[in-house]
N, C-alpha and C. Protein backbone atom coordinates (compact mmCIF):
# COMPACT_ATOMS: atom_id res chain seq x y z
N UNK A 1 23.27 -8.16 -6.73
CA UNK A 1 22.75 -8.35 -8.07
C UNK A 1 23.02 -7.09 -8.88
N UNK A 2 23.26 -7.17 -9.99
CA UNK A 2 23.59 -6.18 -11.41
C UNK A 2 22.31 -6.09 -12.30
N UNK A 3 21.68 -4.49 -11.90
CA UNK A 3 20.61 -3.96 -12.71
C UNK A 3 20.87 -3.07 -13.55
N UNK A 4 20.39 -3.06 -15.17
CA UNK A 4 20.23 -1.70 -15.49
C UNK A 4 19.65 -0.81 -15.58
N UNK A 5 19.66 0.24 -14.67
CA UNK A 5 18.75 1.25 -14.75
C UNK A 5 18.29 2.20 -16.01
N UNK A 6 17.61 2.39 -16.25
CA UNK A 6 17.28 3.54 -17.53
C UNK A 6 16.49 4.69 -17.27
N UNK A 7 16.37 6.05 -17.13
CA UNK A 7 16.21 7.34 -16.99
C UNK A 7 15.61 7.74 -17.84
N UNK A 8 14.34 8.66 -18.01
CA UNK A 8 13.58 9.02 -18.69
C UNK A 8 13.40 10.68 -17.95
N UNK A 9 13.58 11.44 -18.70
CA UNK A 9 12.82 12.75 -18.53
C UNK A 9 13.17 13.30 -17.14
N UNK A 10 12.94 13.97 -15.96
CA UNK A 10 13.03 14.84 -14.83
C UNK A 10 14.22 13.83 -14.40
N UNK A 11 13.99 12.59 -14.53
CA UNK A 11 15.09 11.55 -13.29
C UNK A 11 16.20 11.65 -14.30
N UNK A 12 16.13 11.61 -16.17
CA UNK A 12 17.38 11.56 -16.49
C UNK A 12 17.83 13.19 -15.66
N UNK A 13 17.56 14.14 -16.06
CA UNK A 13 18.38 15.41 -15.85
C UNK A 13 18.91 15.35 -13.94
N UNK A 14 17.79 15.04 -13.01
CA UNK A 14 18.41 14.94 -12.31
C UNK A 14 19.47 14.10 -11.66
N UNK A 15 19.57 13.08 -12.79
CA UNK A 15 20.56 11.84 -12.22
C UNK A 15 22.07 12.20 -13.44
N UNK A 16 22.06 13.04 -14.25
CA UNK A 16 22.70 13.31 -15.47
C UNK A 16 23.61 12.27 -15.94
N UNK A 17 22.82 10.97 -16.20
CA UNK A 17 22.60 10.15 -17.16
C UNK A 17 21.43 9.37 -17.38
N UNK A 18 21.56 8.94 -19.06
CA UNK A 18 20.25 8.10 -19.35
C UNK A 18 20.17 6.53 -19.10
N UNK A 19 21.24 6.02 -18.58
CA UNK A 19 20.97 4.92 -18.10
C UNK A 19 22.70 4.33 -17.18
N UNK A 20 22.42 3.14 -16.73
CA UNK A 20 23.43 2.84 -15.73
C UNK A 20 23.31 1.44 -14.84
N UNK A 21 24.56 1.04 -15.30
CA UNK A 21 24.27 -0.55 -14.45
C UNK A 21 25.21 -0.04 -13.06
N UNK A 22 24.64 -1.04 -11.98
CA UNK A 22 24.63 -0.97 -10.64
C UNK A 22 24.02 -2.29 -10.18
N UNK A 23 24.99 -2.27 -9.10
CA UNK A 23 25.24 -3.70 -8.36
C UNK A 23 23.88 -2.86 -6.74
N UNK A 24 22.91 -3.75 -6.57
CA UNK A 24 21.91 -3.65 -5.05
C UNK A 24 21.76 -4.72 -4.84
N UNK A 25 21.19 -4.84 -3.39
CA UNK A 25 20.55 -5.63 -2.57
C UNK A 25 19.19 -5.46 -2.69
N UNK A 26 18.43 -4.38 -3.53
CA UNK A 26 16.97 -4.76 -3.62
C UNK A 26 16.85 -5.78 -4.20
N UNK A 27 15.23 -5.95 -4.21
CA UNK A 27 14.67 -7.07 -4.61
C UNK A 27 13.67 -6.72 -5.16
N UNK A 28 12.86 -5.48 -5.45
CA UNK A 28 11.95 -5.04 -5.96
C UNK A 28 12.18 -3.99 -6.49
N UNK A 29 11.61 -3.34 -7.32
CA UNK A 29 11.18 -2.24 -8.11
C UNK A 29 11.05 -1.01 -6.69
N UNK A 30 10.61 -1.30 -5.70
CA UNK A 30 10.08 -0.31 -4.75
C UNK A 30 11.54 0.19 -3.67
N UNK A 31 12.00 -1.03 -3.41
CA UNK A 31 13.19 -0.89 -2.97
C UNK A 31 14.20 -0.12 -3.64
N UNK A 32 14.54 -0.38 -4.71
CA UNK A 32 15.90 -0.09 -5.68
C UNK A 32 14.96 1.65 -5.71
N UNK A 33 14.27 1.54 -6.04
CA UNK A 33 13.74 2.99 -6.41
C UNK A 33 13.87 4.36 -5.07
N UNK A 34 13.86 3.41 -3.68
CA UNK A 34 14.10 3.82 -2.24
C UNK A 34 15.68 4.24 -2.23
N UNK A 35 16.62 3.55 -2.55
CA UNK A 35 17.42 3.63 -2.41
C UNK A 35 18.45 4.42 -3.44
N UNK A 36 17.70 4.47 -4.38
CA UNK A 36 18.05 5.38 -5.86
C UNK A 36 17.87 7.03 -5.50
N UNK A 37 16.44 7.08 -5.36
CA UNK A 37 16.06 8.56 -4.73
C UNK A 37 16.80 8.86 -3.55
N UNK A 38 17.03 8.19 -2.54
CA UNK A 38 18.24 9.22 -1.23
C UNK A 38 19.32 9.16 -2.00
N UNK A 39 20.03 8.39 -2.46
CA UNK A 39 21.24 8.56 -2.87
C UNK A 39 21.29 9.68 -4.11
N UNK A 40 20.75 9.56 -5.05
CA UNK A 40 20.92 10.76 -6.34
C UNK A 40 19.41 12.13 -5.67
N UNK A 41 18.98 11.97 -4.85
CA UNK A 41 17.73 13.62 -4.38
C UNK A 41 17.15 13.19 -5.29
N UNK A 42 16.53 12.03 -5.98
CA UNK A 42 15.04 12.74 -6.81
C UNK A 42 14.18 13.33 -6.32
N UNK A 43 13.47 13.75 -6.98
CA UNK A 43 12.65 14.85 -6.48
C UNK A 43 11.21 14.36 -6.52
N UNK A 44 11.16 13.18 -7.33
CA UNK A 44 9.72 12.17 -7.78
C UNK A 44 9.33 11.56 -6.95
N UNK A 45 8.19 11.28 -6.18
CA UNK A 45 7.71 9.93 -4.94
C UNK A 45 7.63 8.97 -5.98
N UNK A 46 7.66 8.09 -5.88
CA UNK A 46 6.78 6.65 -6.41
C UNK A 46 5.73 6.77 -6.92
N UNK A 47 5.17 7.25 -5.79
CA UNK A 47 3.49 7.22 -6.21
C UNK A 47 3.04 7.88 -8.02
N UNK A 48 4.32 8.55 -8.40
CA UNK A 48 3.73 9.56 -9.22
C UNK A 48 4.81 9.04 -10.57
N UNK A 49 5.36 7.79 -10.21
CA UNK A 49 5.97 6.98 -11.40
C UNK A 49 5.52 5.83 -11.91
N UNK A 50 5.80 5.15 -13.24
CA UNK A 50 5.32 4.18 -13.61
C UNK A 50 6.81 3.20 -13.74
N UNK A 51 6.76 1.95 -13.13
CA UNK A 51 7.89 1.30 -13.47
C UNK A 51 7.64 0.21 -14.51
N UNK A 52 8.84 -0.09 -14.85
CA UNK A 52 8.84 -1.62 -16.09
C UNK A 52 10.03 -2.17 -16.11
N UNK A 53 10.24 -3.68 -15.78
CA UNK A 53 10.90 -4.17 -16.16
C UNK A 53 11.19 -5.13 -16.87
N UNK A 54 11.85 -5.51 -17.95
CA UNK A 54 12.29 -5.90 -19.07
C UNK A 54 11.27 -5.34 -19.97
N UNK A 55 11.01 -4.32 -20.13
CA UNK A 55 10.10 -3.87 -21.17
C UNK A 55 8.33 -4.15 -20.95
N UNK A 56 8.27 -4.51 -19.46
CA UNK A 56 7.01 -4.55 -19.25
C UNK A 56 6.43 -4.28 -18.11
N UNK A 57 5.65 -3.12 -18.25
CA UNK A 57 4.73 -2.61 -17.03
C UNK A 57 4.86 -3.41 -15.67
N UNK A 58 5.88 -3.62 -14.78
CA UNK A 58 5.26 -4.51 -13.72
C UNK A 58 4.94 -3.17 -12.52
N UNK A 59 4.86 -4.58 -11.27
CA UNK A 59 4.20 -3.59 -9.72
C UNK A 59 5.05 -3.47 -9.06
N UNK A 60 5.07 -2.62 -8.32
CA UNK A 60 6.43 -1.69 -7.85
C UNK A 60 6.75 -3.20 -6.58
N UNK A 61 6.07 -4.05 -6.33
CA UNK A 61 6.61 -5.19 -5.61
C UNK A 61 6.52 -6.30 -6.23
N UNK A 62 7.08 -6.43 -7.18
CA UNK A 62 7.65 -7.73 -8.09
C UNK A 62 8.57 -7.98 -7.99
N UNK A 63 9.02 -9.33 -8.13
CA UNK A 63 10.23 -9.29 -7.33
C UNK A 63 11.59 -8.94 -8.90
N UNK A 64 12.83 -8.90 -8.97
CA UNK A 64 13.47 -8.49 -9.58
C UNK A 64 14.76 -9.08 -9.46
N UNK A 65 15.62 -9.24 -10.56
CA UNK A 65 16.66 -10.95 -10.69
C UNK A 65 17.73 -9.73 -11.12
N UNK A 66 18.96 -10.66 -10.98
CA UNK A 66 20.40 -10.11 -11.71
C UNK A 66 20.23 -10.06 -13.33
N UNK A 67 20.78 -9.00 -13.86
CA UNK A 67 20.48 -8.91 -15.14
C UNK A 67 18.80 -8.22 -15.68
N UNK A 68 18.34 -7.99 -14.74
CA UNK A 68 16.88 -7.21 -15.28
C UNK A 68 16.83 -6.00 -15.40
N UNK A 69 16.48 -5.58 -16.44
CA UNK A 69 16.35 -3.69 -17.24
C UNK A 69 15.27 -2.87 -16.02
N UNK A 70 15.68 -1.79 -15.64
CA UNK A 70 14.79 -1.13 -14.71
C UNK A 70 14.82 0.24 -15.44
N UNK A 71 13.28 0.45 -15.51
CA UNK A 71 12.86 1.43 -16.52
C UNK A 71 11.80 2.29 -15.51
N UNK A 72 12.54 3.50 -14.58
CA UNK A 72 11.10 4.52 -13.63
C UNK A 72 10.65 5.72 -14.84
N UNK A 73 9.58 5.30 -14.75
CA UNK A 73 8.62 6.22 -16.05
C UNK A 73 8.09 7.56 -15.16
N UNK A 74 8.49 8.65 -15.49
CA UNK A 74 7.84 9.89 -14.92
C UNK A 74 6.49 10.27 -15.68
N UNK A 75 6.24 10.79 -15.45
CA UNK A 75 4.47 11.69 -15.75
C UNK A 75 5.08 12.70 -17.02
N UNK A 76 4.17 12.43 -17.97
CA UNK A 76 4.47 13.05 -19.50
C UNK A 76 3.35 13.62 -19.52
N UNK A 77 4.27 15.10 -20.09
CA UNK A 77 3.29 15.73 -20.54
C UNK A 77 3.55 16.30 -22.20
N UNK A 78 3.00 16.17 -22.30
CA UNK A 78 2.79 17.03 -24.04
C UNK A 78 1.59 17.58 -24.59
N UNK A 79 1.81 18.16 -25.79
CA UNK A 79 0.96 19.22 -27.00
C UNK A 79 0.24 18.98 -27.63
């Protein structure tokens, strides 16, 4: 299946881009995110991200279709 990923903040710089389609075998938000972090070293657990897909808050075990926007939200901070 063909996802697009989108990068926000610590994961864009460490992945050095803001977004990116890619062909997986996950099926969840938890998976793709498993297999994202060994392959590019993030440096983020899960635990300490917020995911969404198609523009909406889901749970890191929802399941996830060809063609769905994958959005890992890091921890914001601001002023």
């Amino acid at each position: 299946m063909k996802y697009k990923i989108e990068y926000f903040a610590l994961l864009r710089e460490q992945r050095g881009l803001s977004e990116e389609t890619l062909e997986s075998e996950a099926t969840t938000p938890s998976e793709l995110y498993h297999h994202l972090k060994e392959e590019h070293d993030f440096s983020l657990e899960k635990k300490s991200l917020k995911v969404a897909v198609n523009e909406d808050f889901a749970d890191w075990d929802a399941e996830i279709k060809d063609g769905d926007v994958i959005v890992f939200i890091p921890p914001v901070a601001g002023g």
